[in-house]
PDB file of N, CA and C in Angstrom:
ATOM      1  N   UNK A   1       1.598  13.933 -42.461  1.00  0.00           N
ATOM      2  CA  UNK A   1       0.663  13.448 -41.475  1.00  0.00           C
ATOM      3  C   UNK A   1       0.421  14.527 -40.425  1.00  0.00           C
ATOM      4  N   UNK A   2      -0.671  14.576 -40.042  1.00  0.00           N
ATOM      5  CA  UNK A   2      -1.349  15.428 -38.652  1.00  0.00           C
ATOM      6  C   UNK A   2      -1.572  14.752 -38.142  1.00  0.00           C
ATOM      7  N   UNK A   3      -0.612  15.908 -37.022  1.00  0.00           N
ATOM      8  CA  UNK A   3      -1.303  14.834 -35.464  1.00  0.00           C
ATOM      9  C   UNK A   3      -2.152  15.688 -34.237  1.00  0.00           C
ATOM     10  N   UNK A   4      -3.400  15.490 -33.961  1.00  0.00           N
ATOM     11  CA  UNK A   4      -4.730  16.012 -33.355  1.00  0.00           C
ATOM     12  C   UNK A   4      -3.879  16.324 -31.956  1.00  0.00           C
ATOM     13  N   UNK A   5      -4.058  17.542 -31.809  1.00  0.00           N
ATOM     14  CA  UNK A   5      -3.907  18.023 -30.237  1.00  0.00           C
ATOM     15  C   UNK A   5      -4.987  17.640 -29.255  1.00  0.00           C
ATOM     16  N   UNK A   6      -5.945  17.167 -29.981  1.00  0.00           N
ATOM     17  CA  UNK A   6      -7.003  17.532 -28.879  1.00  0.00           C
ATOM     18  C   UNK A   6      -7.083  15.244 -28.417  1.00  0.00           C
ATOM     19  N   UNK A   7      -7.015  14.620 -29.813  1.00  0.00           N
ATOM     20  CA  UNK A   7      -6.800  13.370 -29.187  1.00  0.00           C
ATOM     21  C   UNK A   7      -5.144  12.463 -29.359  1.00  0.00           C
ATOM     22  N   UNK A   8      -4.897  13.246 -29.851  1.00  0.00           N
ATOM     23  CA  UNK A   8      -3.251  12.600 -30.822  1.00  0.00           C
ATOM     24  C   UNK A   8      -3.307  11.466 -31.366  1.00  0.00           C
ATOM     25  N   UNK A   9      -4.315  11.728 -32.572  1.00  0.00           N
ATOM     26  CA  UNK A   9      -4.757  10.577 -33.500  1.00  0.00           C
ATOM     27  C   UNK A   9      -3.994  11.180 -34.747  1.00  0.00           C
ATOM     28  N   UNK A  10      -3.157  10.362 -35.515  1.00  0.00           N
ATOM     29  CA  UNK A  10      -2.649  10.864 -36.810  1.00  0.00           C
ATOM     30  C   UNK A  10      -3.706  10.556 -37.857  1.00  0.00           C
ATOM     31  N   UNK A  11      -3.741  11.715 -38.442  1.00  0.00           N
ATOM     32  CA  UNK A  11      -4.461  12.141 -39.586  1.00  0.00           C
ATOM     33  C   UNK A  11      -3.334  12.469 -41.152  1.00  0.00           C
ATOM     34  N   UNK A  12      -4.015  11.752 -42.180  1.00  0.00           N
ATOM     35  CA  UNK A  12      -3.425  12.355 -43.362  1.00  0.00           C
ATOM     36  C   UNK A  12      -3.364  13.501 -43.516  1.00  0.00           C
ATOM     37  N   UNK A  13      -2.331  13.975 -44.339  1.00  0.00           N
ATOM     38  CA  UNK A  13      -2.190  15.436 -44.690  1.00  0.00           C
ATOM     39  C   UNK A  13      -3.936  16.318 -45.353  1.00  0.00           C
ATOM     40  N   UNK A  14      -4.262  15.281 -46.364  1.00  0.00           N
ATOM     41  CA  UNK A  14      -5.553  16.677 -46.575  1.00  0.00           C
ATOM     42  C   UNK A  14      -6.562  16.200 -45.606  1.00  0.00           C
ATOM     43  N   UNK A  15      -6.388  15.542 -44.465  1.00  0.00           N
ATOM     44  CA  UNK A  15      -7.617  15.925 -43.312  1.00  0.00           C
ATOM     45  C   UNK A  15      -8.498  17.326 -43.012  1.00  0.00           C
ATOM     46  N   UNK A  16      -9.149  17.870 -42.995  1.00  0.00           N
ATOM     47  CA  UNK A  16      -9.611  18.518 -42.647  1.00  0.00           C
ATOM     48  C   UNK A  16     -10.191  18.828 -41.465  1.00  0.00           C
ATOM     49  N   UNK A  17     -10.213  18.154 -41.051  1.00  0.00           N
ATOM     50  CA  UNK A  17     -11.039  17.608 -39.450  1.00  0.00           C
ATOM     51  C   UNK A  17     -10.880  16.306 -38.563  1.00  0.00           C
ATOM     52  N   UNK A  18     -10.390  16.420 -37.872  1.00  0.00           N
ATOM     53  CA  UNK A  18      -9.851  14.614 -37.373  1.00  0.00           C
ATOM     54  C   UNK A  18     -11.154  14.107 -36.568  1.00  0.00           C
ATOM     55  N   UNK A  19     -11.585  12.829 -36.453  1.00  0.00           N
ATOM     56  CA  UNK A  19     -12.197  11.993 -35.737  1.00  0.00           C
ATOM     57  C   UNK A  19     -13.140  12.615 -35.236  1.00  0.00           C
ATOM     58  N   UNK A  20     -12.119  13.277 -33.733  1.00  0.00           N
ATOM     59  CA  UNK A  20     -12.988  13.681 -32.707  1.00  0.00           C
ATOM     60  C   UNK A  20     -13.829  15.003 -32.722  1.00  0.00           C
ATOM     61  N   UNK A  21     -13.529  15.795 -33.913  1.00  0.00           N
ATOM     62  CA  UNK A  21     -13.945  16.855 -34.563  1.00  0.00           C
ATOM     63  C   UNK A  21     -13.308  18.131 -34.279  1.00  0.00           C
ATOM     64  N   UNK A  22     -11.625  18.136 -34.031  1.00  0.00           N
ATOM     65  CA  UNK A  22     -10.782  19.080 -33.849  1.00  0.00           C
ATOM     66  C   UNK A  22     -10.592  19.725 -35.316  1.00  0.00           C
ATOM     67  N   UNK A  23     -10.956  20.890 -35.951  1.00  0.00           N
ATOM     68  CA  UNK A  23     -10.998  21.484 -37.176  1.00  0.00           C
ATOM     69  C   UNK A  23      -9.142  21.525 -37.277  1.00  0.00           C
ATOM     70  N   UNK A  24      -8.748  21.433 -38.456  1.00  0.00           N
ATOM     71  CA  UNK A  24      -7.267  21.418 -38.657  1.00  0.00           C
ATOM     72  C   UNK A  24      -6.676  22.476 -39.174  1.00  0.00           C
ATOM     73  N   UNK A  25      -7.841  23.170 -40.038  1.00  0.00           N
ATOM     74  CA  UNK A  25      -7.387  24.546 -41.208  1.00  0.00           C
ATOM     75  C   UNK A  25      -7.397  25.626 -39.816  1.00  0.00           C
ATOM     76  N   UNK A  26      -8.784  25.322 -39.143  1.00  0.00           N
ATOM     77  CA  UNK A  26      -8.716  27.259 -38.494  1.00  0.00           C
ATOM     78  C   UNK A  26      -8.045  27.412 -36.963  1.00  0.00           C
ATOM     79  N   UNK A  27      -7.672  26.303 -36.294  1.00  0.00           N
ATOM     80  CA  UNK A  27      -6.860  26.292 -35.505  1.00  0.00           C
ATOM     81  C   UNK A  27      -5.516  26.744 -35.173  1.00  0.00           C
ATOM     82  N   UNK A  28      -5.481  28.131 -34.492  1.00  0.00           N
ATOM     83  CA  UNK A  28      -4.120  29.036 -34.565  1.00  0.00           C
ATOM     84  C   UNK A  28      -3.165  28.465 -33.056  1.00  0.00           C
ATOM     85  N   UNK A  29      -2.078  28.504 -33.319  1.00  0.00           N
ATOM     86  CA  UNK A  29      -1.192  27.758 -32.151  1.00  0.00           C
ATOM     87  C   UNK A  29      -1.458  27.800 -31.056  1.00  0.00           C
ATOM     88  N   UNK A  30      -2.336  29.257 -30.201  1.00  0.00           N
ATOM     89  CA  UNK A  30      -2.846  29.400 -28.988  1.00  0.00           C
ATOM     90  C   UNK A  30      -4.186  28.355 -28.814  1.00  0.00           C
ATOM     91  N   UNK A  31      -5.105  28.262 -30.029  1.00  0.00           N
ATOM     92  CA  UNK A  31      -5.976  26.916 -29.510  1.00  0.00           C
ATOM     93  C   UNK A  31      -5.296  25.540 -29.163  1.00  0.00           C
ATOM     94  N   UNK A  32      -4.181  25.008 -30.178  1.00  0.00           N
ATOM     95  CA  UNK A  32      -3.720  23.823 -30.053  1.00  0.00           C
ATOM     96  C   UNK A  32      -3.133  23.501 -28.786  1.00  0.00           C
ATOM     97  N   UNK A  33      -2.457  24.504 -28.251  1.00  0.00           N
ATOM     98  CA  UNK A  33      -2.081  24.681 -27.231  1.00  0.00           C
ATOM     99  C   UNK A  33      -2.777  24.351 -25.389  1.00  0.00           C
ATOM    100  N   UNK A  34      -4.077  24.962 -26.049  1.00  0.00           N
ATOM    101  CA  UNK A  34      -5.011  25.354 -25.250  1.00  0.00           C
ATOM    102  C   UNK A  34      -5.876  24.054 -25.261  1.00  0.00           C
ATOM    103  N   UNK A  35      -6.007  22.787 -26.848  1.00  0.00           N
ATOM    104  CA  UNK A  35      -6.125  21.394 -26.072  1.00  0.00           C
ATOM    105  C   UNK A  35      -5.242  21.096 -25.541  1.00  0.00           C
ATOM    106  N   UNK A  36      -4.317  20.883 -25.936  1.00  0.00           N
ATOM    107  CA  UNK A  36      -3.043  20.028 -25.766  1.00  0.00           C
ATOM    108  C   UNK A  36      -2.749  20.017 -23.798  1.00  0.00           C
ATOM    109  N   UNK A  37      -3.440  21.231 -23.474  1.00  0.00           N
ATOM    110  CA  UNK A  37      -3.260  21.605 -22.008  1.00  0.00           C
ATOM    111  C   UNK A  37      -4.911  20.700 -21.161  1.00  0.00           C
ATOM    112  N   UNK A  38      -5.686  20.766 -21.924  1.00  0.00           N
ATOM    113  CA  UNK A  38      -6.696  20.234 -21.445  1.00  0.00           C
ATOM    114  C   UNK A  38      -6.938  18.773 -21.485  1.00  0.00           C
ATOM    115  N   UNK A  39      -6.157  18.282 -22.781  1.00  0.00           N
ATOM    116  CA  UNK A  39      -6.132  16.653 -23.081  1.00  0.00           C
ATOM    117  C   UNK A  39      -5.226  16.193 -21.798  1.00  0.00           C
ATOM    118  N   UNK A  40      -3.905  17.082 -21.558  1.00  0.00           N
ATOM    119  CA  UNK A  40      -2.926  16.531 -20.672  1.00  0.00           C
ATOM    120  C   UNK A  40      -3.871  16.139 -19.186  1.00  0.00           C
ATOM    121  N   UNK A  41      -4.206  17.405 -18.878  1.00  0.00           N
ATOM    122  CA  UNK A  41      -5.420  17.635 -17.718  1.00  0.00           C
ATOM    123  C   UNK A  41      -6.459  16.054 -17.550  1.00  0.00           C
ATOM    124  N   UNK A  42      -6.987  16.151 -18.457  1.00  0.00           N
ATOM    125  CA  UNK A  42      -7.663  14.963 -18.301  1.00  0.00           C
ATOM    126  C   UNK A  42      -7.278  13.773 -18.484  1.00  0.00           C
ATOM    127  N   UNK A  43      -6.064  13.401 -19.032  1.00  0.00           N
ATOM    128  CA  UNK A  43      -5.330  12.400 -19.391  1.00  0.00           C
ATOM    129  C   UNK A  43      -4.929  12.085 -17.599  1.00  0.00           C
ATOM    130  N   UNK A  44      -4.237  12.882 -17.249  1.00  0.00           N
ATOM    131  CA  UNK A  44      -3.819  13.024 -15.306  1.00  0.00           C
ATOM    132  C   UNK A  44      -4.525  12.401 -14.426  1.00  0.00           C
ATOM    133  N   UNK A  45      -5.971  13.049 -14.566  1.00  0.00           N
ATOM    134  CA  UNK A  45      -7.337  12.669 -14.199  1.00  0.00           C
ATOM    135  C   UNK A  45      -7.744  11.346 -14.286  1.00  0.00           C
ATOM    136  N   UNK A  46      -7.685  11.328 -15.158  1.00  0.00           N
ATOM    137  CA  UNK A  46      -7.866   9.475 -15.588  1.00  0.00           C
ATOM    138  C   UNK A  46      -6.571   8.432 -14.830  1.00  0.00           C
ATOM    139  N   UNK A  47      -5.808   8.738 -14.962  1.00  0.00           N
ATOM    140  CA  UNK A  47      -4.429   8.237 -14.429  1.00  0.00           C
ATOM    141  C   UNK A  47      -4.723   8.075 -13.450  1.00  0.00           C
ATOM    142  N   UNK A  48      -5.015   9.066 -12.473  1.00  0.00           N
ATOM    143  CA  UNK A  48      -5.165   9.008 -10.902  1.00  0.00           C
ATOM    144  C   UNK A  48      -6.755   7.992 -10.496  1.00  0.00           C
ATOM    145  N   UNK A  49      -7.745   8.261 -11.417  1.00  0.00           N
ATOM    146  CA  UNK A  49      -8.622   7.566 -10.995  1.00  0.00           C
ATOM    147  C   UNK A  49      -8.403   5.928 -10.978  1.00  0.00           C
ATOM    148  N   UNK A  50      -7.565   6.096 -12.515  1.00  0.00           N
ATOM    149  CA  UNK A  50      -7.187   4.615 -12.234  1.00  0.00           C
ATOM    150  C   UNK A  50      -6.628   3.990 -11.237  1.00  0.00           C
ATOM    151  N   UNK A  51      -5.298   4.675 -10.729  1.00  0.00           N
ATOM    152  CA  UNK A  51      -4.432   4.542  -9.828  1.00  0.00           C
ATOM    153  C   UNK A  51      -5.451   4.169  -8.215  1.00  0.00           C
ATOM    154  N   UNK A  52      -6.096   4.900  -7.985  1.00  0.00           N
ATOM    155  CA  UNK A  52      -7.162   5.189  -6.780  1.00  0.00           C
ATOM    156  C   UNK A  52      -7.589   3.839  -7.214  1.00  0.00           C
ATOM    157  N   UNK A  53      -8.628   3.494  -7.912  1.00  0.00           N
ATOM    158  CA  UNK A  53      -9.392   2.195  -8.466  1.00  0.00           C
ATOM    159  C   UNK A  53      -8.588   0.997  -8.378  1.00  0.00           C
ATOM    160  N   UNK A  54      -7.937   0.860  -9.010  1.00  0.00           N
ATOM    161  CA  UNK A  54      -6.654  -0.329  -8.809  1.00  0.00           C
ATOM    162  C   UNK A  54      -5.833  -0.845  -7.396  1.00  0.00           C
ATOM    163  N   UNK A  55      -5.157   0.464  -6.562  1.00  0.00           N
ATOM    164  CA  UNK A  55      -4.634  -0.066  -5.567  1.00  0.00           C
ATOM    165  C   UNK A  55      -6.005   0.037  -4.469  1.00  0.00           C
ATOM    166  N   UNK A  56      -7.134   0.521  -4.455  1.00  0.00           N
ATOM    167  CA  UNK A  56      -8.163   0.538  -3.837  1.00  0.00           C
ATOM    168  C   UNK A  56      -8.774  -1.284  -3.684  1.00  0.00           C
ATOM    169  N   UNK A  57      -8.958  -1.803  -4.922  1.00  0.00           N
ATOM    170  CA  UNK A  57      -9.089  -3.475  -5.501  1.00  0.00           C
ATOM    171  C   UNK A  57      -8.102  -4.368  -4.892  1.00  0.00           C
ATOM    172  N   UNK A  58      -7.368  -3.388  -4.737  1.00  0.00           N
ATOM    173  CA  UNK A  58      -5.687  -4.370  -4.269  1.00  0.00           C
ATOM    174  C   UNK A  58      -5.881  -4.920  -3.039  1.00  0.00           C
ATOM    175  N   UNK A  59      -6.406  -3.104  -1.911  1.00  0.00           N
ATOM    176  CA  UNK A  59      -6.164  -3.737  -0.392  1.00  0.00           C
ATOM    177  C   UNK A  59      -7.168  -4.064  -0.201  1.00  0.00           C
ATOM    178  N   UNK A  60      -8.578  -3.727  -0.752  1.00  0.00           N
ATOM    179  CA  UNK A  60      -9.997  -4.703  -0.477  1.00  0.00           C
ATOM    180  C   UNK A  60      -9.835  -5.722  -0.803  1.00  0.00           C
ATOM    181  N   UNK A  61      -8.927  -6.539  -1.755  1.00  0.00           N
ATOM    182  CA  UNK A  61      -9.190  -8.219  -1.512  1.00  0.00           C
ATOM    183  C   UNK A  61      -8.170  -8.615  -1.487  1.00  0.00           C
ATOM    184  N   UNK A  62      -6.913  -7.785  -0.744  1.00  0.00           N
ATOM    185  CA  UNK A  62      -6.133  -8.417   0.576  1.00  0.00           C
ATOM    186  C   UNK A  62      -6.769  -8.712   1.546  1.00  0.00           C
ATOM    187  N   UNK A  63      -7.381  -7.263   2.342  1.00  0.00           N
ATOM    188  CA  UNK A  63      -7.792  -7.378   3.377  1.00  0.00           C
ATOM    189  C   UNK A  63      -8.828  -9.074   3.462  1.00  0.00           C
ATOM    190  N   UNK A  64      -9.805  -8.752   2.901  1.00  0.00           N
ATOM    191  CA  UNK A  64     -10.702  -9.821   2.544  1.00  0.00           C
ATOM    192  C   UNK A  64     -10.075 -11.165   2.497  1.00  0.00           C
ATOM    193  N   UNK A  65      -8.911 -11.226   1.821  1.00  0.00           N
ATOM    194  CA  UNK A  65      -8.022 -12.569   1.838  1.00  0.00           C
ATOM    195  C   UNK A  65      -7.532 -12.951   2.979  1.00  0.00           C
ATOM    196  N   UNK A  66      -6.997 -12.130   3.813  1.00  0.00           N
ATOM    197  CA  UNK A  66      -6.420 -12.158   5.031  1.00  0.00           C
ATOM    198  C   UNK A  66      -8.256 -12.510   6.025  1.00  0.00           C
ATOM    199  N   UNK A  67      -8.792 -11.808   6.122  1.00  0.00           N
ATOM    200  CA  UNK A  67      -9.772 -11.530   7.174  1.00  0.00           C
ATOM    201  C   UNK A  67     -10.548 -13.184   7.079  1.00  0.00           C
ATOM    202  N   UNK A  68     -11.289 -13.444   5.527  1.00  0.00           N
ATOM    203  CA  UNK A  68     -11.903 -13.766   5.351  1.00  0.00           C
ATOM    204  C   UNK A  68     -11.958 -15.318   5.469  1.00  0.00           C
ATOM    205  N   UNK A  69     -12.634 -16.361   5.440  1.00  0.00           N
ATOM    206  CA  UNK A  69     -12.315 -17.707   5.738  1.00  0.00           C
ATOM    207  C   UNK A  69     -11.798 -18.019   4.272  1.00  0.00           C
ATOM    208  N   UNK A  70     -10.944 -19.346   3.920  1.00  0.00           N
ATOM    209  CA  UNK A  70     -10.630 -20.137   3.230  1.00  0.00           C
ATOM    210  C   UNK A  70     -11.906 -19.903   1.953  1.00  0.00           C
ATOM    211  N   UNK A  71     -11.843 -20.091   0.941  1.00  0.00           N
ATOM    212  CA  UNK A  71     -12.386 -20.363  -0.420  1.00  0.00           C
ATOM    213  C   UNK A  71     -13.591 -18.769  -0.459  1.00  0.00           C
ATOM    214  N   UNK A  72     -13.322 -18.058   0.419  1.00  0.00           N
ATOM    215  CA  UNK A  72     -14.055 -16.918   0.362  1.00  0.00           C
ATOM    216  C   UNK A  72     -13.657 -15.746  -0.922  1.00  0.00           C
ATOM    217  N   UNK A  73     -14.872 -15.053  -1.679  1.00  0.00           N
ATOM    218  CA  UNK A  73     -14.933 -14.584  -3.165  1.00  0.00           C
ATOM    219  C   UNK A  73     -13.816 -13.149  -3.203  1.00  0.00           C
ATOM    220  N   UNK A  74     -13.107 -13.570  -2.606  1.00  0.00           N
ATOM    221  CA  UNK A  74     -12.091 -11.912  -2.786  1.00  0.00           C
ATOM    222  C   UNK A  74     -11.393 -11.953  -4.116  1.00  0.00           C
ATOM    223  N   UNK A  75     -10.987 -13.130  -4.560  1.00  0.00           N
ATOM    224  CA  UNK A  75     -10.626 -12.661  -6.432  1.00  0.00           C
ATOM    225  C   UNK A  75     -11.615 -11.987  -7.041  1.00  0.00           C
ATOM    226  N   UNK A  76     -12.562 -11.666  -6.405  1.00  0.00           N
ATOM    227  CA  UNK A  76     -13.161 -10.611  -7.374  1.00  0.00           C
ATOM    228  C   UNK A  76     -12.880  -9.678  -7.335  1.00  0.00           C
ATOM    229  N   UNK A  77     -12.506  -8.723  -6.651  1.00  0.00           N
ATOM    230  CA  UNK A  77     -12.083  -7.806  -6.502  1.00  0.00           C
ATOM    231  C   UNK A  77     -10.293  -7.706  -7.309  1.00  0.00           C
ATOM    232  N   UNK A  78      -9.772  -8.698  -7.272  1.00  0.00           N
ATOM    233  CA  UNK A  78      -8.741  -8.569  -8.842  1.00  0.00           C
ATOM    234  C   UNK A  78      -9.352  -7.985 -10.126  1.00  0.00           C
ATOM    235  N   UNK A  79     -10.123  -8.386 -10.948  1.00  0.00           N
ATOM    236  CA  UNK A  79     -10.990  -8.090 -11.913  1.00  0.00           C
ATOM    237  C   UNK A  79     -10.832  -6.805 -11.585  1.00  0.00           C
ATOM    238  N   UNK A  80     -11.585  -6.126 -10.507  1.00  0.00           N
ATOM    239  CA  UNK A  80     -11.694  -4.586 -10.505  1.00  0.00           C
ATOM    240  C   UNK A  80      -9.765  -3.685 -10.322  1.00  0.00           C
ATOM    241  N   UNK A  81      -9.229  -4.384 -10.191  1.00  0.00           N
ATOM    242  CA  UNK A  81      -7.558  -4.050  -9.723  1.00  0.00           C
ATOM    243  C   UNK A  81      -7.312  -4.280 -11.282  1.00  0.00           C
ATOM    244  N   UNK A  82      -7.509  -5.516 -12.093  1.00  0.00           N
ATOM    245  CA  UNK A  82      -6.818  -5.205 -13.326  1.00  0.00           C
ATOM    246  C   UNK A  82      -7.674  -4.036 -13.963  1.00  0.00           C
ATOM    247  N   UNK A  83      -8.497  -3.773 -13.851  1.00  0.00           N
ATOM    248  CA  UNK A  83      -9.685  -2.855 -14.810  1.00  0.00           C
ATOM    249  C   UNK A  83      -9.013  -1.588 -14.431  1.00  0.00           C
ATOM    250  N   UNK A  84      -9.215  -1.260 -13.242  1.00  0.00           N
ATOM    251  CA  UNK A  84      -8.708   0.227 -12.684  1.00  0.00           C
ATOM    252  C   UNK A  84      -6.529   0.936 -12.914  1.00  0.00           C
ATOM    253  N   UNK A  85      -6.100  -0.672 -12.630  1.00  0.00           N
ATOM    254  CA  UNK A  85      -4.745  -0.504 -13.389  1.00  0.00           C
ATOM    255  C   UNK A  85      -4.707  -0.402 -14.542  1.00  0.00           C
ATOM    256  N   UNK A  86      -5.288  -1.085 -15.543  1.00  0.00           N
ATOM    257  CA  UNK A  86      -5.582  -0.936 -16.817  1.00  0.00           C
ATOM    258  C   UNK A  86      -5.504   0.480 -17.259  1.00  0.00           C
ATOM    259  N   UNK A  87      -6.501   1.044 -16.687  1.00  0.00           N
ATOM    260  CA  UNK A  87      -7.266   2.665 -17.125  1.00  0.00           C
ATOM    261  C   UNK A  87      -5.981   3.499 -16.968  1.00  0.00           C
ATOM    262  N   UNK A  88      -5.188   3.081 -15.503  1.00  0.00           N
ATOM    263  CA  UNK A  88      -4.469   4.213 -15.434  1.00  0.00           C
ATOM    264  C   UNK A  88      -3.071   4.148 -16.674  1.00  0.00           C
ATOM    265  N   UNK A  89      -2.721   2.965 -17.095  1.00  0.00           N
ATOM    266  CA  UNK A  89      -1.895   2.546 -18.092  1.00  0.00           C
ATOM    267  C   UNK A  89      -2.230   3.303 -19.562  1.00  0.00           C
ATOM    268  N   UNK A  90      -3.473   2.952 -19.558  1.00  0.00           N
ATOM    269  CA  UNK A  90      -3.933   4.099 -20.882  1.00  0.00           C
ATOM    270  C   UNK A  90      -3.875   5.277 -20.997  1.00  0.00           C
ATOM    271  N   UNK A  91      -4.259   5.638 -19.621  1.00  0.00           N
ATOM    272  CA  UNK A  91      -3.986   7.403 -19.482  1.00  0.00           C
ATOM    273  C   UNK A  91      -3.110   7.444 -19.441  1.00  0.00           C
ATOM    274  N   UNK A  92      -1.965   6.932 -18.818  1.00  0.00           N
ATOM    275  CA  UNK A  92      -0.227   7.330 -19.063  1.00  0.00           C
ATOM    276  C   UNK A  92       0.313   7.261 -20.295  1.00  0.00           C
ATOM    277  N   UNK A  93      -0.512   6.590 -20.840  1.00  0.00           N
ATOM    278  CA  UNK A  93       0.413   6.296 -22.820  1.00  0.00           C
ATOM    279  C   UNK A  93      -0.220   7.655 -23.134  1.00  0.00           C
ATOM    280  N   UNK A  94      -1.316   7.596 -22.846  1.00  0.00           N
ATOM    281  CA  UNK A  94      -2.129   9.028 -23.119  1.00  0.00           C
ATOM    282  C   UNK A  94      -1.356  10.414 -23.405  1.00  0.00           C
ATOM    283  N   UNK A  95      -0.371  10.490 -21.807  1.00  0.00           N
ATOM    284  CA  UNK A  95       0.174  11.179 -21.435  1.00  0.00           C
ATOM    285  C   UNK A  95       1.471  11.547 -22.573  1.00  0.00           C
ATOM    286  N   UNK A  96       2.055  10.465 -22.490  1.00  0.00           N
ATOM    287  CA  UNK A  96       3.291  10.672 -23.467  1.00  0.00           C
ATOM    288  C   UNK A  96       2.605  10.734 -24.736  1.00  0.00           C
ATOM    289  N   UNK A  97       1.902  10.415 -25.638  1.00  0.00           N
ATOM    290  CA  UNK A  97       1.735  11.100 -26.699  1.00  0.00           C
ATOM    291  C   UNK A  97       1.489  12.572 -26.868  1.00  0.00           C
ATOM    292  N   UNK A  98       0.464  13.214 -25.966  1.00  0.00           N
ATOM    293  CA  UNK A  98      -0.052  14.430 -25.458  1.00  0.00           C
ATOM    294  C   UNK A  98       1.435  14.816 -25.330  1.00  0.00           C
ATOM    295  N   UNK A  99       2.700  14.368 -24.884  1.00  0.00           N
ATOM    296  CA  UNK A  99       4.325  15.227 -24.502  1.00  0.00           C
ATOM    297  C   UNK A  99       4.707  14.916 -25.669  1.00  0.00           C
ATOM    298  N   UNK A 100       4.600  13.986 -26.453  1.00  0.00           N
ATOM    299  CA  UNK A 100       5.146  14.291 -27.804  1.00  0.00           C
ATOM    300  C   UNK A 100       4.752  15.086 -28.851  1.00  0.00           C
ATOM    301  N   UNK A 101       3.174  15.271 -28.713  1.00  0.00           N
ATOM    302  CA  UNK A 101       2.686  16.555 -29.672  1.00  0.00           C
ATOM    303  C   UNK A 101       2.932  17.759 -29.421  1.00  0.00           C
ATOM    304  N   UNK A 102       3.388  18.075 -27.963  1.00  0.00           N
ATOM    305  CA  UNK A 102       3.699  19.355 -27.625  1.00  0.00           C
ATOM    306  C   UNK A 102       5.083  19.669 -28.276  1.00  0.00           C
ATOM    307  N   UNK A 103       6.482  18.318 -28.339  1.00  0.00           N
ATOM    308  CA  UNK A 103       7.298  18.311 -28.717  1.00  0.00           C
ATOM    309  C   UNK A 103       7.096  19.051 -30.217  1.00  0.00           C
ATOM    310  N   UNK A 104       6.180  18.016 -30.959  1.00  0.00           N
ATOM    311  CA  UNK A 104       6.068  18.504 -32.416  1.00  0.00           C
ATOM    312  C   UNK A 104       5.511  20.011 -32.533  1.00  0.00           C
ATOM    313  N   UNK A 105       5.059  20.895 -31.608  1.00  0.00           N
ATOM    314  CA  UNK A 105       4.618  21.953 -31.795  1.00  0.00           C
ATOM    315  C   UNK A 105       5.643  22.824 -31.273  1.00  0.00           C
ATOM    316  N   UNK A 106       6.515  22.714 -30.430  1.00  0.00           N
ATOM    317  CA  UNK A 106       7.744  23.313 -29.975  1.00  0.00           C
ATOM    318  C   UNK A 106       8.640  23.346 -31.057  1.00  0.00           C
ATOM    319  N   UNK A 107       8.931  22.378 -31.785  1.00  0.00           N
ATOM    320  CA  UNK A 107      10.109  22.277 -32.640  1.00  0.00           C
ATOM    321  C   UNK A 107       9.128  23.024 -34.128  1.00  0.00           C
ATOM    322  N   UNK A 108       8.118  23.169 -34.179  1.00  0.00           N
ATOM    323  CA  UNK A 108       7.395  23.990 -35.312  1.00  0.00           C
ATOM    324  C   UNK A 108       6.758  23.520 -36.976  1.00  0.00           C
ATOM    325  N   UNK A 109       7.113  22.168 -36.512  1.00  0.00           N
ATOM    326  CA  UNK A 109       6.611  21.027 -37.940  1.00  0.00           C
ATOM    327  C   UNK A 109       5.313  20.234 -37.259  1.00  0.00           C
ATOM    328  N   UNK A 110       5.389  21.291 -36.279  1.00  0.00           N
ATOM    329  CA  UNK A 110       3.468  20.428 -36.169  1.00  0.00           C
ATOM    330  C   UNK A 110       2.343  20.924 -37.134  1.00  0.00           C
ATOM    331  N   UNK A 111       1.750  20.256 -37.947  1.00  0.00           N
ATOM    332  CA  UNK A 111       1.068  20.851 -39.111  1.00  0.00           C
ATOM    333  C   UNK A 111      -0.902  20.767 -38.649  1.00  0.00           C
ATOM    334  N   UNK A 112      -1.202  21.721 -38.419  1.00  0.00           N
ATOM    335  CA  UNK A 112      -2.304  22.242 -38.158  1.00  0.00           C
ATOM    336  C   UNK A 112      -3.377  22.390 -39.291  1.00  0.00           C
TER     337      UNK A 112
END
């Protein structure tokens, strides 16, 4: 099995090309590398936006809960707190796969 530096999607052995269109044959360890550094990058990115988005949802419909009269619409702003926590949860799984492919390329049975 291959596993894509660029999304860390496992691919069968005669893949040639995974999914997202990371070539498998002509890719020399300094490219894989060179996603594997950019997936992490944006994987981070995403994390934090989530993070920002989520506890952002949090204190806007506290505040709103607190401020606002009785039966006033601040659970909406949950919806946007699970959505934005959500995101950042994905990017963190993100994350650890992206640290485990680096693993598999450190130890040298990462198959390209």
């Amino acid at each position: 099995m291959k596993t894509c530096p660029r999304c860390t999607l496992v691919s069968p052995d005669n893949a040639v090309h995974c999914d997202c269109g990371f070539q498998f044959g002509t890719a020399s360890p300094e490219a894989v590398k060179a996603e594997l550094a950019s997936a992490q990058l944006s994987a981070i990115r995403g994390a934090m936006k989530g993070l920002f988005v989520g506890l952002g949802a949090v204190a806007v419909s506290v505040l709103t809960y607190v401020f606002a009269k009785p039966g006033g619409r601040y659970f909406i702003y949950y919806g946007a707190a699970i959505a934005g926590l959500a995101l950042a949860c994905k990017s963190l799984v993100r994350i650890v796969d992206i640290r485990n492919a680096r693993k598999q390329l450190n130890k040298s049975d990462f198959k390209v």
